[in-house]
C-alpha atoms as a PDB file:
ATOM      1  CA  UNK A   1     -78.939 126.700-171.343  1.00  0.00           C
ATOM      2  CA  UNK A   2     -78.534 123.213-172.027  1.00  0.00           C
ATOM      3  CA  UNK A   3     -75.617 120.858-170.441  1.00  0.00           C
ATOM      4  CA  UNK A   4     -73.381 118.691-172.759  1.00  0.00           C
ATOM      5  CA  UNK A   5     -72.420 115.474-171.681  1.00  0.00           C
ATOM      6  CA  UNK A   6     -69.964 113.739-174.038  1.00  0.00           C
ATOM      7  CA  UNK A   7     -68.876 110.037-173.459  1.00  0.00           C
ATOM      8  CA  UNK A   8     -65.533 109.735-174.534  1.00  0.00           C
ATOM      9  CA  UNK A   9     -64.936 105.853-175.480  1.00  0.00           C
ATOM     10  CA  UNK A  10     -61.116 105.722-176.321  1.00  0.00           C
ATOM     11  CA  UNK A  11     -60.012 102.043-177.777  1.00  0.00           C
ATOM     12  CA  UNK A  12     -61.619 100.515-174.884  1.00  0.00           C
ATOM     13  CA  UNK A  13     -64.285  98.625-176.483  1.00  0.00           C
ATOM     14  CA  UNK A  14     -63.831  96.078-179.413  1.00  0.00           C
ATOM     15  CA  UNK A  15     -66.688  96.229-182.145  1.00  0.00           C
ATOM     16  CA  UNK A  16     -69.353  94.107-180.737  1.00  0.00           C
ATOM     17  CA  UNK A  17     -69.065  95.903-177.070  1.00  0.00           C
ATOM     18  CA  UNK A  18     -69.584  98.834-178.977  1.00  0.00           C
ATOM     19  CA  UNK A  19     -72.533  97.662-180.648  1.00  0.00           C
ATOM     20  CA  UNK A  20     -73.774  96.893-177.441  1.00  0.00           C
ATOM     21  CA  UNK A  21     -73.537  99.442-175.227  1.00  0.00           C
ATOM     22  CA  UNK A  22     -74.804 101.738-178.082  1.00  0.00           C
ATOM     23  CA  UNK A  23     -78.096  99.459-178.261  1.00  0.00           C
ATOM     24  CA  UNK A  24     -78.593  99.739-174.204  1.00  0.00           C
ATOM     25  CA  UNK A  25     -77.919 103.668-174.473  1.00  0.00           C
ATOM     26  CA  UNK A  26     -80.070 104.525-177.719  1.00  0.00           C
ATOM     27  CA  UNK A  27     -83.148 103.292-175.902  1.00  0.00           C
ATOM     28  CA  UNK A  28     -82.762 105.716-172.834  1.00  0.00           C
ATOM     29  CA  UNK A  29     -83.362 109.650-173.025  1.00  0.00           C
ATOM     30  CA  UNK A  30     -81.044 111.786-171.367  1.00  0.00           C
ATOM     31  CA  UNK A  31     -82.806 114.757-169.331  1.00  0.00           C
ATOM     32  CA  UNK A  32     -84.395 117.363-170.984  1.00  0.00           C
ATOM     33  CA  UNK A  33     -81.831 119.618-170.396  1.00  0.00           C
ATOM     34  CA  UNK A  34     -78.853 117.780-171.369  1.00  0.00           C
ATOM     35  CA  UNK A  35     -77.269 117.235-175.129  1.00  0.00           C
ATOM     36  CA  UNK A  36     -75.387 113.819-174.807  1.00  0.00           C
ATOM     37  CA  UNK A  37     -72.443 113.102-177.298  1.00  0.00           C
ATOM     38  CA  UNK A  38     -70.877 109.548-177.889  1.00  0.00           C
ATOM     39  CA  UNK A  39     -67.426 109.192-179.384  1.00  0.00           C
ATOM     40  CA  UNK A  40     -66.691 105.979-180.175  1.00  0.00           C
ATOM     41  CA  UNK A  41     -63.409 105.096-182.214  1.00  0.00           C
ATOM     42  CA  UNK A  42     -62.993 105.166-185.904  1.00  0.00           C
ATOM     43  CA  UNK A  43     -64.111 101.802-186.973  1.00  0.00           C
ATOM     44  CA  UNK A  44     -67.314 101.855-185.123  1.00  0.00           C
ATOM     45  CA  UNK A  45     -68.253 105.453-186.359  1.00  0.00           C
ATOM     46  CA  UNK A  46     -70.183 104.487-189.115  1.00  0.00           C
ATOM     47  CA  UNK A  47     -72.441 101.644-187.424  1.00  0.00           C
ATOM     48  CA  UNK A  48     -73.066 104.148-184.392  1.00  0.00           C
ATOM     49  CA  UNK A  49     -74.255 106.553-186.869  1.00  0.00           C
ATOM     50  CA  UNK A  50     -76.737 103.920-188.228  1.00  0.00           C
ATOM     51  CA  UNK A  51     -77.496 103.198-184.958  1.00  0.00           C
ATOM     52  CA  UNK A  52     -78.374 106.618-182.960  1.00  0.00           C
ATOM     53  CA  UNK A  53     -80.147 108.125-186.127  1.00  0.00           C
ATOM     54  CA  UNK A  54     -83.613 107.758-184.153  1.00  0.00           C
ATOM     55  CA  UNK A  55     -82.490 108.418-180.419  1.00  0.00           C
ATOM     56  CA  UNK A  56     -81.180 110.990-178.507  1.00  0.00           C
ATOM     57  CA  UNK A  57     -77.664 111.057-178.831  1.00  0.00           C
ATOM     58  CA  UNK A  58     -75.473 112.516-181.267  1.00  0.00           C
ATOM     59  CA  UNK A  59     -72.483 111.348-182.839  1.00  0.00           C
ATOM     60  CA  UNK A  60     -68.609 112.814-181.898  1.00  0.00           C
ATOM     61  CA  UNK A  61     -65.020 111.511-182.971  1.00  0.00           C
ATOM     62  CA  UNK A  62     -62.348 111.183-180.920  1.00  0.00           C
ATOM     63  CA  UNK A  63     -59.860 112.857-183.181  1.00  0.00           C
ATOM     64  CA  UNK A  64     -59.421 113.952-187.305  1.00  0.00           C
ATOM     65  CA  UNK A  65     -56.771 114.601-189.790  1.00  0.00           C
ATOM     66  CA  UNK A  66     -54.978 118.162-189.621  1.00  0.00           C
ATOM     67  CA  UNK A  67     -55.147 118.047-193.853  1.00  0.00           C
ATOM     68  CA  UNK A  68     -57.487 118.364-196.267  1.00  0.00           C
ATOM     69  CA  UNK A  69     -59.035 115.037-198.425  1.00  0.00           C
ATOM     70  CA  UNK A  70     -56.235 113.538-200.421  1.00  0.00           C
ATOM     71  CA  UNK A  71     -52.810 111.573-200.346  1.00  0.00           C
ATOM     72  CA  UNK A  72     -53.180 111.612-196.433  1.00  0.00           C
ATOM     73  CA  UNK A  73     -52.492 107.359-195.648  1.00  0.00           C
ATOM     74  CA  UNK A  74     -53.887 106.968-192.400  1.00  0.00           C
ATOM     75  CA  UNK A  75     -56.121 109.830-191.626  1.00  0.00           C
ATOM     76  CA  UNK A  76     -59.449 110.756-191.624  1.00  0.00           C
ATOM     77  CA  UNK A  77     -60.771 113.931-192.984  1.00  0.00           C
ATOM     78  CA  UNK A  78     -63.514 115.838-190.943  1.00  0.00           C
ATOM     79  CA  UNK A  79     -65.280 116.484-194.705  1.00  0.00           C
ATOM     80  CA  UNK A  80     -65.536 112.683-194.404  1.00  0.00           C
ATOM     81  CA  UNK A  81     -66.598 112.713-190.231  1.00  0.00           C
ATOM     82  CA  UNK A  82     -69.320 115.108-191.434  1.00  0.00           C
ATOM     83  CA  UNK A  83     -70.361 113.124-194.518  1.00  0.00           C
ATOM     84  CA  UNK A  84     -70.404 109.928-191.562  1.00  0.00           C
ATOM     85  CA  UNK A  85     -72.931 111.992-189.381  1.00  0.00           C
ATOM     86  CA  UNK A  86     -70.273 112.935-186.617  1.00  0.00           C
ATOM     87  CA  UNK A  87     -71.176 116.526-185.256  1.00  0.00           C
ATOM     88  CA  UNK A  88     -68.124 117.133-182.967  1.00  0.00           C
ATOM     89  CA  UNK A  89     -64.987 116.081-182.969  1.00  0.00           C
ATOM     90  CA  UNK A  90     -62.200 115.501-179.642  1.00  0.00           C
ATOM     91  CA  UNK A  91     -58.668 117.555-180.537  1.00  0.00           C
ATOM     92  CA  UNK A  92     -55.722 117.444-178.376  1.00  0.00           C
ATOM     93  CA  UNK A  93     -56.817 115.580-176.136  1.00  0.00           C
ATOM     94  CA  UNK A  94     -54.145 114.771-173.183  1.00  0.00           C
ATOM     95  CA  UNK A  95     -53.436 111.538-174.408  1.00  0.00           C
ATOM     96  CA  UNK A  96     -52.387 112.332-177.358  1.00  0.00           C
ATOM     97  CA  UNK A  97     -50.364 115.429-176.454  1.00  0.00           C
ATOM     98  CA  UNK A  98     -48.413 112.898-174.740  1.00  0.00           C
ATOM     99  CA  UNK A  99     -47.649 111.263-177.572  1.00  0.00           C
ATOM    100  CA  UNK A 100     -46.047 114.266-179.660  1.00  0.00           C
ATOM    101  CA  UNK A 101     -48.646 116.118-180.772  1.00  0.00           C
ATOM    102  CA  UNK A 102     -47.943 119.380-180.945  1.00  0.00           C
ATOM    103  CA  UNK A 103     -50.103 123.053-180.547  1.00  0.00           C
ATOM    104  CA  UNK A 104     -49.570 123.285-184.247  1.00  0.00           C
ATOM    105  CA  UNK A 105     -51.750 120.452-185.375  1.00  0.00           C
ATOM    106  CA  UNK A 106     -53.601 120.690-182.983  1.00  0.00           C
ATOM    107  CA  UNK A 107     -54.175 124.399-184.357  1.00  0.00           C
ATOM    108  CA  UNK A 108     -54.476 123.118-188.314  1.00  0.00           C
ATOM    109  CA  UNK A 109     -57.475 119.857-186.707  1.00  0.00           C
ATOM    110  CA  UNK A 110     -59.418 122.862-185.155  1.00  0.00           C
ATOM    111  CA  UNK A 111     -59.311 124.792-188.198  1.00  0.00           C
ATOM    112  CA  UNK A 112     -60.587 121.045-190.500  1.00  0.00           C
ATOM    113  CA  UNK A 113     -63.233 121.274-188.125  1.00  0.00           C
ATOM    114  CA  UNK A 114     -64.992 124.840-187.362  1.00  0.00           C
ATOM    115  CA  UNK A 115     -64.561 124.764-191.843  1.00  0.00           C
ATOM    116  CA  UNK A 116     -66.939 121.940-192.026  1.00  0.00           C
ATOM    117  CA  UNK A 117     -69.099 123.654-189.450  1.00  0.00           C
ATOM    118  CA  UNK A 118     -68.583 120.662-187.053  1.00  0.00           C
ATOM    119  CA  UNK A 119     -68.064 121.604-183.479  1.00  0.00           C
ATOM    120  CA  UNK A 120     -64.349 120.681-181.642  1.00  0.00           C
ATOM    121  CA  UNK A 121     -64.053 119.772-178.197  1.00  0.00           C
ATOM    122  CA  UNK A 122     -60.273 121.025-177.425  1.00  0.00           C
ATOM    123  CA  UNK A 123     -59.079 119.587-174.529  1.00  0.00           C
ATOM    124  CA  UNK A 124     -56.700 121.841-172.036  1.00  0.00           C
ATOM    125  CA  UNK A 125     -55.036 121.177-168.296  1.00  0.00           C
ATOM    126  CA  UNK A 126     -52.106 121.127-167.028  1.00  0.00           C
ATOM    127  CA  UNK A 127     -49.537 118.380-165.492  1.00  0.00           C
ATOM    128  CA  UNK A 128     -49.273 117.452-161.362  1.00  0.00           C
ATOM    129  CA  UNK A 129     -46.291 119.758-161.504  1.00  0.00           C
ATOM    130  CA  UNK A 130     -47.513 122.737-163.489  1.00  0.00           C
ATOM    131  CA  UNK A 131     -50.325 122.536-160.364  1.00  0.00           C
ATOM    132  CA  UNK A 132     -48.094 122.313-157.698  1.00  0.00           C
ATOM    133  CA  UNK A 133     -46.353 124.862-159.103  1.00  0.00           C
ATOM    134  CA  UNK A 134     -49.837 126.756-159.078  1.00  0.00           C
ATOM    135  CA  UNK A 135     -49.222 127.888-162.654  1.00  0.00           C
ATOM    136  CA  UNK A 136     -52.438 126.206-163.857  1.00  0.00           C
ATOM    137  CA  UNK A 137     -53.940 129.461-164.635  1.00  0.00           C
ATOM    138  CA  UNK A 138     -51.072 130.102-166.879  1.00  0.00           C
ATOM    139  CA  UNK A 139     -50.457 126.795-168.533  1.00  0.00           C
ATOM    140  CA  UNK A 140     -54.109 127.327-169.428  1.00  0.00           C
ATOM    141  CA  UNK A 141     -53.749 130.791-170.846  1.00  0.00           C
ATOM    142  CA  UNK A 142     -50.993 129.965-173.064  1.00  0.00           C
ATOM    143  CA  UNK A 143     -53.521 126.385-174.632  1.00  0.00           C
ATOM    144  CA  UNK A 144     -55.945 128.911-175.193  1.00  0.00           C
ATOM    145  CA  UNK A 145     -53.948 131.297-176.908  1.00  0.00           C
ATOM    146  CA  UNK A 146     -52.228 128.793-179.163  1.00  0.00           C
ATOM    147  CA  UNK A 147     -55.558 127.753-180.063  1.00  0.00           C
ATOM    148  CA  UNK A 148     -57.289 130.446-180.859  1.00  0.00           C
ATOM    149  CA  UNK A 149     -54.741 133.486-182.465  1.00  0.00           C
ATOM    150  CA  UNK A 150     -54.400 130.944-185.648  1.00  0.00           C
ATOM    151  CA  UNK A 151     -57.533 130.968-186.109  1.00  0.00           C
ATOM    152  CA  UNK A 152     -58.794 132.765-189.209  1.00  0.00           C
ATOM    153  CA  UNK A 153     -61.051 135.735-188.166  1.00  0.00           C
ATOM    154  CA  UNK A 154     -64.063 134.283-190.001  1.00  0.00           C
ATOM    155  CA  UNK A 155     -64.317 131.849-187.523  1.00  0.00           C
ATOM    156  CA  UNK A 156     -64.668 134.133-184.326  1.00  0.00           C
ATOM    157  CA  UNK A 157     -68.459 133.217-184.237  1.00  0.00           C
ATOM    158  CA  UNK A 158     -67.787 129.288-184.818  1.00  0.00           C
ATOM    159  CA  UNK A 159     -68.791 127.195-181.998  1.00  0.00           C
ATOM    160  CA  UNK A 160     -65.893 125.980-179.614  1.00  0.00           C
ATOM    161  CA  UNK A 161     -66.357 123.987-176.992  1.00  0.00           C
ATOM    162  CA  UNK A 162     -62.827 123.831-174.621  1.00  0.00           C
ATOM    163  CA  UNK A 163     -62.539 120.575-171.990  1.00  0.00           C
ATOM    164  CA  UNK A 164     -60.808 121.464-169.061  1.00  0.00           C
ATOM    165  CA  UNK A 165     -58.719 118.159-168.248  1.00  0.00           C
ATOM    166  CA  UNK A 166     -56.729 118.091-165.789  1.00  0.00           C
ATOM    167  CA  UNK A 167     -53.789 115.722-166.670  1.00  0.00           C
ATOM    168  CA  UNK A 168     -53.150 114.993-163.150  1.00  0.00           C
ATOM    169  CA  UNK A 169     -57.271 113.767-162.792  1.00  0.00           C
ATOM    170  CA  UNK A 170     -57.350 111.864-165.849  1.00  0.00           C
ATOM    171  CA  UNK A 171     -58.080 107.774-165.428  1.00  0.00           C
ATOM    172  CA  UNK A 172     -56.667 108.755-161.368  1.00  0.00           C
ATOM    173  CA  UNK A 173     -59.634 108.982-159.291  1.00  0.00           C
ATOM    174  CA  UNK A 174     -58.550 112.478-158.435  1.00  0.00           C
ATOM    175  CA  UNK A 175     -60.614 115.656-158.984  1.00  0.00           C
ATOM    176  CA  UNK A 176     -60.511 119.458-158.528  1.00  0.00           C
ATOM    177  CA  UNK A 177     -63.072 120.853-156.482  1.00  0.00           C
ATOM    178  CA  UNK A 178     -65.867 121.730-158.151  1.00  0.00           C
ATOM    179  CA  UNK A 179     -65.998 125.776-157.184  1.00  0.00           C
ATOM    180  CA  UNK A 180     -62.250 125.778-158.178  1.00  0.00           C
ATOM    181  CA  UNK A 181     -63.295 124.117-161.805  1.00  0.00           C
ATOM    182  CA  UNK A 182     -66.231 126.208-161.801  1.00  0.00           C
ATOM    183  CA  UNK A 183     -63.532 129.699-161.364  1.00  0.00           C
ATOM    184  CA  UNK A 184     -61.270 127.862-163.913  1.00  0.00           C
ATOM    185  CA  UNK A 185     -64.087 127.350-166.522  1.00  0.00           C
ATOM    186  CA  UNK A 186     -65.206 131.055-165.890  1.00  0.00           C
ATOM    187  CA  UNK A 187     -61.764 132.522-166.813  1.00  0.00           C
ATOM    188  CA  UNK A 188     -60.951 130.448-169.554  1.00  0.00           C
ATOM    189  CA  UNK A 189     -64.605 131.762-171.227  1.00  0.00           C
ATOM    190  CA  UNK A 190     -63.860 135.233-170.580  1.00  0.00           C
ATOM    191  CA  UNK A 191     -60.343 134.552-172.143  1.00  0.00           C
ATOM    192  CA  UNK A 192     -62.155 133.696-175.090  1.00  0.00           C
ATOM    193  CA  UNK A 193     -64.248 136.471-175.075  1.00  0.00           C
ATOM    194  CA  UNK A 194     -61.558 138.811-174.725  1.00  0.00           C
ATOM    195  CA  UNK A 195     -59.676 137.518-177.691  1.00  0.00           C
ATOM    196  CA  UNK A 196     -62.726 138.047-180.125  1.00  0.00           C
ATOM    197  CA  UNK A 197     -64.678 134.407-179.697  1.00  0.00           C
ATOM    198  CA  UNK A 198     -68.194 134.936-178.446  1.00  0.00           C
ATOM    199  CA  UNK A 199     -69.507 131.223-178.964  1.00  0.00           C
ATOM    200  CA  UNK A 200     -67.200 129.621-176.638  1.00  0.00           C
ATOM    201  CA  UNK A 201     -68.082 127.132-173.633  1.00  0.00           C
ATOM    202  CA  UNK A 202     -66.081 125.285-171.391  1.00  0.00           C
ATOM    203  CA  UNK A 203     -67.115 121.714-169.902  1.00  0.00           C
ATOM    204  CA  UNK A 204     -65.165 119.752-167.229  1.00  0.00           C
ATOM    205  CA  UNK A 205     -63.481 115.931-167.728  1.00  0.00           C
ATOM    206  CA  UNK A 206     -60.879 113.924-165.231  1.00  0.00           C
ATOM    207  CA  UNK A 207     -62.349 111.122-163.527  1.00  0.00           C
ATOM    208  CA  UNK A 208     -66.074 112.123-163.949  1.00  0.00           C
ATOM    209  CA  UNK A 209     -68.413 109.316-162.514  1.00  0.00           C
ATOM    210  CA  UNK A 210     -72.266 109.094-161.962  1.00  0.00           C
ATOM    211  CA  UNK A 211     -71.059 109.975-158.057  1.00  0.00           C
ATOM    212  CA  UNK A 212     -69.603 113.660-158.856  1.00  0.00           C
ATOM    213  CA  UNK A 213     -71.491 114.888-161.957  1.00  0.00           C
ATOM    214  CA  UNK A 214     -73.914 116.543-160.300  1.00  0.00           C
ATOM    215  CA  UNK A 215     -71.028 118.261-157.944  1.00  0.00           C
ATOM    216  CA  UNK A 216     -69.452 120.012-161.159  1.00  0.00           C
ATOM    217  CA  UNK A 217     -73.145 120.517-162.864  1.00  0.00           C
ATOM    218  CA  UNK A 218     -74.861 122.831-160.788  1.00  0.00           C
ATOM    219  CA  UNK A 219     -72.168 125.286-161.463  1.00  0.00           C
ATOM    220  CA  UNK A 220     -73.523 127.666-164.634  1.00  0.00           C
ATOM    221  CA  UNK A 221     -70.016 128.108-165.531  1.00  0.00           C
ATOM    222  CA  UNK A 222     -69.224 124.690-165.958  1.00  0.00           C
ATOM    223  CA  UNK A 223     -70.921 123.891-169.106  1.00  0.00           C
ATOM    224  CA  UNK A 224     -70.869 120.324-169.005  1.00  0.00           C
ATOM    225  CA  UNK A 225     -68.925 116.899-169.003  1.00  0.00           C
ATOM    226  CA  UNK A 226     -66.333 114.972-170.597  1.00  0.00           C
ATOM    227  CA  UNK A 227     -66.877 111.450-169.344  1.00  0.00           C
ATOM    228  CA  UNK A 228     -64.089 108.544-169.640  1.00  0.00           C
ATOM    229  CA  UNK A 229     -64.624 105.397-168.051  1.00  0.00           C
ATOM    230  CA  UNK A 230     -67.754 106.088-166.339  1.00  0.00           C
ATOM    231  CA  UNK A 231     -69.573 106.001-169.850  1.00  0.00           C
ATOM    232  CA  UNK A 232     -68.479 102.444-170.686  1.00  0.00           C
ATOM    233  CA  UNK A 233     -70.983 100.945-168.235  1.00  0.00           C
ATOM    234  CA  UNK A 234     -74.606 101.272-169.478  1.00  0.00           C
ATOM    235  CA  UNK A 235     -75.880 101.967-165.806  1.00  0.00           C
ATOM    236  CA  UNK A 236     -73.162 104.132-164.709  1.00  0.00           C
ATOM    237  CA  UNK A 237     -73.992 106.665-167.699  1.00  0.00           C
ATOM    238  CA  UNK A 238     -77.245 106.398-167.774  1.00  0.00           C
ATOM    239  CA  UNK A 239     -77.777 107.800-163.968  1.00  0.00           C
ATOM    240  CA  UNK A 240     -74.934 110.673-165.384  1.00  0.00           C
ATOM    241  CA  UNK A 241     -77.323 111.377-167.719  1.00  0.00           C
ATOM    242  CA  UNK A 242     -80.393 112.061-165.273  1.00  0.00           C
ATOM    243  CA  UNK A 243     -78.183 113.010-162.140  1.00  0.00           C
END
């Protein structure tokens, strides 16, 4: 089965960086058995669509609107990502946890997206204390659940891809071992599984570099990579992309 290596892009990168890492990336080829996903922000979505039409990446957003088109000021649909070319779309991420959003729109954005048949990427982990606590098995538990029991039963069979993030790992330098991730990734699928959700995968991201991808990659259970920083530098992602 194929690996999925998405390059998360945050607000790092003003429009003409953007442009120009996109240009440097679209003319490399990942390996044959990767799928590599760029998320750049909102106001470079629609150039990067223009722009990776003809190579080998696809297109991902880095959030979307828990509503419906309409009287919404501020957000963006996913009916409009998908009408932009995006094909998967970041929810929850850490980040933005932090900054009040809650499991229930977080719940509602999951629901936008498996409805357009887009793909989410719904990011999970738990804090430095919840580890030393060693409740990251049940901080984890409790995500998934709040994730997935709102979900309408027509969407058991949609797509899902979970992130396991480790707050703690995040922008840090830190990591998790990659057997421990690899254990982690393993229960949080059969989790899924358990409650009814049979096209579920879980990927890795917290300070992911060209250095440890291959570490967390030979793992089957450990379905691929959320990259941060690493993907910002042409070189640096490239070599992720053929480690």
């Amino acid at each position: 089965m194929k690996k999925i290596i998405i390059a998360n892009w945050k607000a790092n990168l003003s429009l003409a960086q953007a442009r120009s890492l996109a240009k440097k990336l679209a003319a490399s080829r990942p390996a044959k058995n990767l799928t590599a996903v760029l998320c750049p922000d909102f106001v470079a979505l629609g150039e990067m669509a223009n722009r990776l039409k003809k190579s080998a990446f696809l297109l991902g957003a880095q959030d979307c609107s828990a509503f419906l088109p309409g009287a919404h000021t501020g957000e963006v649909a996913a009916a409009v990502l998908k009408q932009g070319g995006v094909k998967y779309v970041i929810i929850g991420h850490s980040e933005r946890r932090a900054n009040g959003e809650g499991a229930k729109v977080i719940s509602q954005k999951i629901q936008q997206v498996v409805a357009e048949k887009l793909i989410p990427i719904i990011c999970v982990g738990e804090t430095a204390g919840e580890r030393r606590l060693k409740k990251t098995k049940i901080v984890l538990a409790k995500q998934l659940q709040e994730v997935l029991a709102p979900l309408p039963s027509k969407h058991v069979k949609s797509p899902l891809i979970f992130a396991y993030e480790p707050v703690w790992a995040i922008g840090s330098g830190l990591t998790p071992e990659p057997l421990e991730t690899a254990e982690i990734c393993a229960m949080m699928k059969n989790l899924a599984a358990k409650a009814g959700f049979s096209r579920v995968t879980v990927i890795y991201g917290g300070s992911v570099t060209d250095q440890n991808a291959g570490e967390y990659l030979q793992y089957p259970a450990i379905a691929g990579l959320l990259v941060g920083g690493a993907s910002l530098d042409a070189r640096r992602f490239r070599r992720l992309l053929n480690f």
